[in-house]
Protein backbone atom coordinates (compact mmCIF):
# COMPACT_ATOMS: atom_id res chain seq x y z
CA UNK A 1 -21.89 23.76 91.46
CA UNK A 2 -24.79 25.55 89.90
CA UNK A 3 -24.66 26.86 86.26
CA UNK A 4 -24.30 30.67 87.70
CA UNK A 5 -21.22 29.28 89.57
CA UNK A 6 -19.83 27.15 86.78
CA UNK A 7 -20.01 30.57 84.09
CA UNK A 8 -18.37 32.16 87.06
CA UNK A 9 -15.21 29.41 87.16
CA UNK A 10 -14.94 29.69 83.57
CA UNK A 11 -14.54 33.28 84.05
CA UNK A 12 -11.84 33.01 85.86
CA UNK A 13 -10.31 30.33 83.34
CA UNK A 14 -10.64 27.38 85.38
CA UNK A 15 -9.68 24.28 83.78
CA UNK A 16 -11.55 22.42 86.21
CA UNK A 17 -14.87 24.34 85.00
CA UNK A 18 -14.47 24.07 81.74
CA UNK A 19 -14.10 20.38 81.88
CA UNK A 20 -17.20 20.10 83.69
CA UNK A 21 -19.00 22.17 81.42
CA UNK A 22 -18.58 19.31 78.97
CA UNK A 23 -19.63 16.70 80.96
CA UNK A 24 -22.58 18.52 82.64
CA UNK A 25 -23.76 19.95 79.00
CA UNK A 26 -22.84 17.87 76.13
CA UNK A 27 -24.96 14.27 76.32
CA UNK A 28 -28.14 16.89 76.33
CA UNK A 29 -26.64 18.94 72.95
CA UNK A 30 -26.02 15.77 71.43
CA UNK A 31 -29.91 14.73 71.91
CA UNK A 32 -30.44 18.17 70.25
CA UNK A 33 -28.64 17.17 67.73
CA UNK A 34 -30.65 13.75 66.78
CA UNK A 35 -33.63 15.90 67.05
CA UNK A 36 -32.17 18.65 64.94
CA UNK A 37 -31.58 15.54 61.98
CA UNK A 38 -27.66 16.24 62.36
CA UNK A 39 -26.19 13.28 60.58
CA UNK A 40 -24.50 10.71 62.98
CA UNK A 41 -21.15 10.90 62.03
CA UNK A 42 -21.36 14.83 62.00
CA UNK A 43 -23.18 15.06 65.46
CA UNK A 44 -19.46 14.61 68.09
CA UNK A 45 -17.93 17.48 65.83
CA UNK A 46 -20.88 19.85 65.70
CA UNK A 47 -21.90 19.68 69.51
CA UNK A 48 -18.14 20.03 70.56
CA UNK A 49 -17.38 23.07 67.73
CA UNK A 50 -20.57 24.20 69.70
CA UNK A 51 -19.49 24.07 73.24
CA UNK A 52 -16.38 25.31 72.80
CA UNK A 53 -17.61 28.54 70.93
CA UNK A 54 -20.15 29.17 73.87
CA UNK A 55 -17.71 28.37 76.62
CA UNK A 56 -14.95 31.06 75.06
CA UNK A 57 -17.82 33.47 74.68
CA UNK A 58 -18.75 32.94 78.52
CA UNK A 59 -15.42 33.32 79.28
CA UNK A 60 -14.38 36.75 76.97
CA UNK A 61 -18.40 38.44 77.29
CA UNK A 62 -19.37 41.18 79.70
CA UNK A 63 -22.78 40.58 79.60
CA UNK A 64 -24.61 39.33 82.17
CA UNK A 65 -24.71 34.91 81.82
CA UNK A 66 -27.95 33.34 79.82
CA UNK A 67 -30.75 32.87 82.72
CA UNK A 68 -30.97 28.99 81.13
CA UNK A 69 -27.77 27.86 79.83
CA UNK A 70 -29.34 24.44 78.77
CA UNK A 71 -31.94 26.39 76.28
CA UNK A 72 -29.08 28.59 75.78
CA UNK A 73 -26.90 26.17 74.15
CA UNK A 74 -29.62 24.18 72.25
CA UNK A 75 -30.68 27.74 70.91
CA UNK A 76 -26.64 28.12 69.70
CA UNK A 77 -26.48 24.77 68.35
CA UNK A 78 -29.80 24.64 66.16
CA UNK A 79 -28.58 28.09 64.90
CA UNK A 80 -25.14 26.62 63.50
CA UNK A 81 -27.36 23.48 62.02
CA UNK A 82 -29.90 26.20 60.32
CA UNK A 83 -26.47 28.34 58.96
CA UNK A 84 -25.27 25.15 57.46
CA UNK A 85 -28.60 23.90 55.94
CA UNK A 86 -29.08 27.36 54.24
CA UNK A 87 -25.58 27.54 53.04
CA UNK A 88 -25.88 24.17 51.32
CA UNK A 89 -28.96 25.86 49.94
CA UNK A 90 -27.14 28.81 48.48
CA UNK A 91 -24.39 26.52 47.36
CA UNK A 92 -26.95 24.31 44.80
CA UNK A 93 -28.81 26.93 44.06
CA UNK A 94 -25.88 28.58 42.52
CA UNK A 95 -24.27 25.56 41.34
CA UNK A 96 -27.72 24.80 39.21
CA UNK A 97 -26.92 28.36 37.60
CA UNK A 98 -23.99 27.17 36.49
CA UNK A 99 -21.72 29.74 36.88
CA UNK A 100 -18.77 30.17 35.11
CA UNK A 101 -15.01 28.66 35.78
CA UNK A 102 -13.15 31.02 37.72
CA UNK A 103 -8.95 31.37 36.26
CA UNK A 104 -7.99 30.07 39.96
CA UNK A 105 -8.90 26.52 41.66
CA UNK A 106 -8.16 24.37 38.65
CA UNK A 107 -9.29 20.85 40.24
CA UNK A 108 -12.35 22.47 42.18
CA UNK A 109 -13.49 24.29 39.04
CA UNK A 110 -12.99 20.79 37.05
CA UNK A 111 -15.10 18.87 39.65
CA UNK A 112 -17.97 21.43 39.84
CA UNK A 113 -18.37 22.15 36.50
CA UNK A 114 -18.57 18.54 36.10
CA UNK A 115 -21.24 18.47 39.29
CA UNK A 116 -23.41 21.59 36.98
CA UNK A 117 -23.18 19.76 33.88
CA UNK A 118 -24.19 16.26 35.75
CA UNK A 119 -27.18 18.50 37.41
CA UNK A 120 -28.70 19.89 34.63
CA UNK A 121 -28.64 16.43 32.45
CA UNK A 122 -26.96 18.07 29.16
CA UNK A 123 -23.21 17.22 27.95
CA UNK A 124 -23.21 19.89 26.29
CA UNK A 125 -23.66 22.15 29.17
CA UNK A 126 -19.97 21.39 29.98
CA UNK A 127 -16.65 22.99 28.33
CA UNK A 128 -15.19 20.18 29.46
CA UNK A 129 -12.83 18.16 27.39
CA UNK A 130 -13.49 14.41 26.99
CA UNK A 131 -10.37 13.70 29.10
CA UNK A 132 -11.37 16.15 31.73
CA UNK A 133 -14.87 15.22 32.19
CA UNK A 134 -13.46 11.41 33.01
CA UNK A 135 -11.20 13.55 35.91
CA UNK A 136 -13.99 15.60 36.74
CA UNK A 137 -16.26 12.15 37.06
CA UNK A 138 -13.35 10.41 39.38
CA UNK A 139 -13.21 13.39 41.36
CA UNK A 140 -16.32 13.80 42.03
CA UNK A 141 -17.37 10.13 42.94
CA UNK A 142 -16.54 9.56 46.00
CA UNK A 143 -17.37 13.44 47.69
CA UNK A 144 -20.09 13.72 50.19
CA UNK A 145 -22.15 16.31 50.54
CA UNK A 146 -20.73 18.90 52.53
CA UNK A 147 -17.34 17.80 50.08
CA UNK A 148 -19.71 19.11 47.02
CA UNK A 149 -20.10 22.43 49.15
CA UNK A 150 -16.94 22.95 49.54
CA UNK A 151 -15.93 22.49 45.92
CA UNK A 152 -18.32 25.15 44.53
CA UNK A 153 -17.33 27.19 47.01
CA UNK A 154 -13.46 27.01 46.19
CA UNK A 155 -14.25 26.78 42.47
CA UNK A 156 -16.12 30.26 43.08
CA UNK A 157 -13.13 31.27 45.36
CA UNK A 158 -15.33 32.61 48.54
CA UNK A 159 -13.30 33.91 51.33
CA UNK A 160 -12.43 31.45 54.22
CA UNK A 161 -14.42 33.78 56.46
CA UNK A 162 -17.06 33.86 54.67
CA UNK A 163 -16.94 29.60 54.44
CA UNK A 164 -16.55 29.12 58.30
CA UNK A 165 -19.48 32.05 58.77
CA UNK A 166 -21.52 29.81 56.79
CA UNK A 167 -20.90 26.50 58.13
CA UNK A 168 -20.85 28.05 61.63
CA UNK A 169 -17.02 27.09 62.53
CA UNK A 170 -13.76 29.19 63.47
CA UNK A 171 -12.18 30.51 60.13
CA UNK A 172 -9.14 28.38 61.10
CA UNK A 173 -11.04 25.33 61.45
CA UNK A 174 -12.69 25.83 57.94
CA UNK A 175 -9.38 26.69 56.25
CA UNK A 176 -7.84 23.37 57.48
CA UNK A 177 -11.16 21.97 56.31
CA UNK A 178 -10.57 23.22 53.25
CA UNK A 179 -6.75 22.58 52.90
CA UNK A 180 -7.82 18.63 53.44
CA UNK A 181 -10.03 18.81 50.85
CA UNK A 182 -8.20 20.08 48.42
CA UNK A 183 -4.68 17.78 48.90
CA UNK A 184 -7.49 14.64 48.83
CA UNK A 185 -8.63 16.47 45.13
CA UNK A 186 -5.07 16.31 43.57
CA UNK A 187 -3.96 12.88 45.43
CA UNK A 188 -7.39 11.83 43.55
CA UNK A 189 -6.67 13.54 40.15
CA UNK A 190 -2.83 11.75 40.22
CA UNK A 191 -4.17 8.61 40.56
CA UNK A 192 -6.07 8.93 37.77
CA UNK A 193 -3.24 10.61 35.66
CA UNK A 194 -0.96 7.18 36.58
CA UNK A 195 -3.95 5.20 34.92
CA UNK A 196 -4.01 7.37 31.63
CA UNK A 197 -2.31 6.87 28.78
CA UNK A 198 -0.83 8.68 25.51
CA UNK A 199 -2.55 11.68 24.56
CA UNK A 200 -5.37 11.73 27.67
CA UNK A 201 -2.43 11.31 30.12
CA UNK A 202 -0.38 14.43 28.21
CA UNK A 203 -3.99 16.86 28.21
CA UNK A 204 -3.91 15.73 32.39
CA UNK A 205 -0.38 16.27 33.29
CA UNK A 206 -0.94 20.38 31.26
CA UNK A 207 -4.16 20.80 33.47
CA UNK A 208 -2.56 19.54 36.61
CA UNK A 209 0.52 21.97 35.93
CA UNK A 210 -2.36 24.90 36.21
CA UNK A 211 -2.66 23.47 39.73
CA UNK A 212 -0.86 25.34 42.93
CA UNK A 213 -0.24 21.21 44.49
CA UNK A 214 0.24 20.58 48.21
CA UNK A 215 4.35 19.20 48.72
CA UNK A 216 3.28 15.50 48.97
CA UNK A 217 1.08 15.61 45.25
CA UNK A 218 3.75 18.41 44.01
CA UNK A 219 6.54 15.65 43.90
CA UNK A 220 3.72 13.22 42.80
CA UNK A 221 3.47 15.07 39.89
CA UNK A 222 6.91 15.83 39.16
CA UNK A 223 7.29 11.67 38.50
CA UNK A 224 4.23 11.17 36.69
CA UNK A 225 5.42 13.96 34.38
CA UNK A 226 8.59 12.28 34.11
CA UNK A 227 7.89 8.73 33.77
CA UNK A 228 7.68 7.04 30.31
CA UNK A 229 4.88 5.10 29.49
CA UNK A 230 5.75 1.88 28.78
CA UNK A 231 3.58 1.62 25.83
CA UNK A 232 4.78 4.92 24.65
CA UNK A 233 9.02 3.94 25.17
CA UNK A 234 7.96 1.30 22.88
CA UNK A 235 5.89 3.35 19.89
């Protein structure tokens, strides 16, 4: 089957076609990729967000089919790599502004003005409490990259449209992407409020009750706000 008669099956929503599609054009996007400087681990997710996209807009377009669907593709997928290279620009460029905490995104606001103050080199660039800079600090610590994104993104509360336009995903996939992120942030900060004790853990548990939680950290929370410190039983 040539590629006119594969964008033809896929037209007429054969599963058949669409699995071939896959096979016949993913090894060669995934060489783009390495070539492109796509991390490793990111390279499976990118190339397959990639052929999907294409293969739905094959299948929904009225336009006449791409006379090379090879060059067509690698043209698709070094476009979503350039997207997300320029929106990790415009994400450090505005995080070394240091713009201010929005009301909203308690934990995400924490972490990044945490990541400005950290950026810049001055302490007393930060607002931060004592106590909440140590948060911030355990937060922060184990994010990657595109994690960092994210947070200054939620912190500055852009739409999930906006997100996924920028990262080159659906705006479902970057809301669950987002969602993840942010459960991992309070698991993180309750950890870290179990460890605390006497006056830090009381500033923490306040903060934390600023936070909209996720059901799993919500009860979390509810215990480590009613547990008694052994320590503190004993005072």
């Amino acid at each position: 089957m040539g590629d006119a008669a594969l964008v033809a099956a896929l037209r007429c929503e054969d599963e058949g076609a669409l699995r071939e599609f896959f096979v016949r054009f993913r090894p060669g996007l995934l060489l783009a990729a390495r070539r492109f400087r796509v991390d490793p681990g990111d390279r499976d997710a990118l190339v397959d967000d990639c052929l999907a996209d294409v293969a739905v807009h094959l299948m929904v377009s009225a336009a006449p089919q791409p006379r090379s669907l090879p060059a067509y593709l690698a043209r698709s997928l070094r476009n979503r790599v350039l997207n997300e290279r320029r929106a990790r620009t415009r994400a450090e460029r505005r995080l070394g502004q240091g713009l201010a905490e929005p009301t909203d995104g308690a934990l995400a606001a924490c972490c990044s003005e945490h990541a400005v103050r950290s950026s810049t080199g001055s302490p007393e660039a930060s607002s931060l409490s004592p106590a909440l800079q140590r948060l911030a600090g355990a937060l922060e610590a184990p994010l990657t990259e595109e994690d960092r994104v994210l947070v200054v993104w939620m912190s500055h509360l852009v739409p999930h449209a906006e997100i996924a336009a920028w990262l080159g995903i659906t705006p479902k996939a970057a809301a669950k992407r987002i969602e993840r992120l942010r459960e991992r942030l309070q698991r993180a900060a309750l950890v870290h409020v179990e460890a605390a004790r006497g006056d830090e853990r009381d500033e923490l548990l306040i903060f934390l009750g600023r936070a909209a939680l996720a059901p799993g950290p919500a009860a979390r929370f509810a215990a480590a706000r009613g547990a008694v410190v052994p320590e503190e039983a004993s005072a």
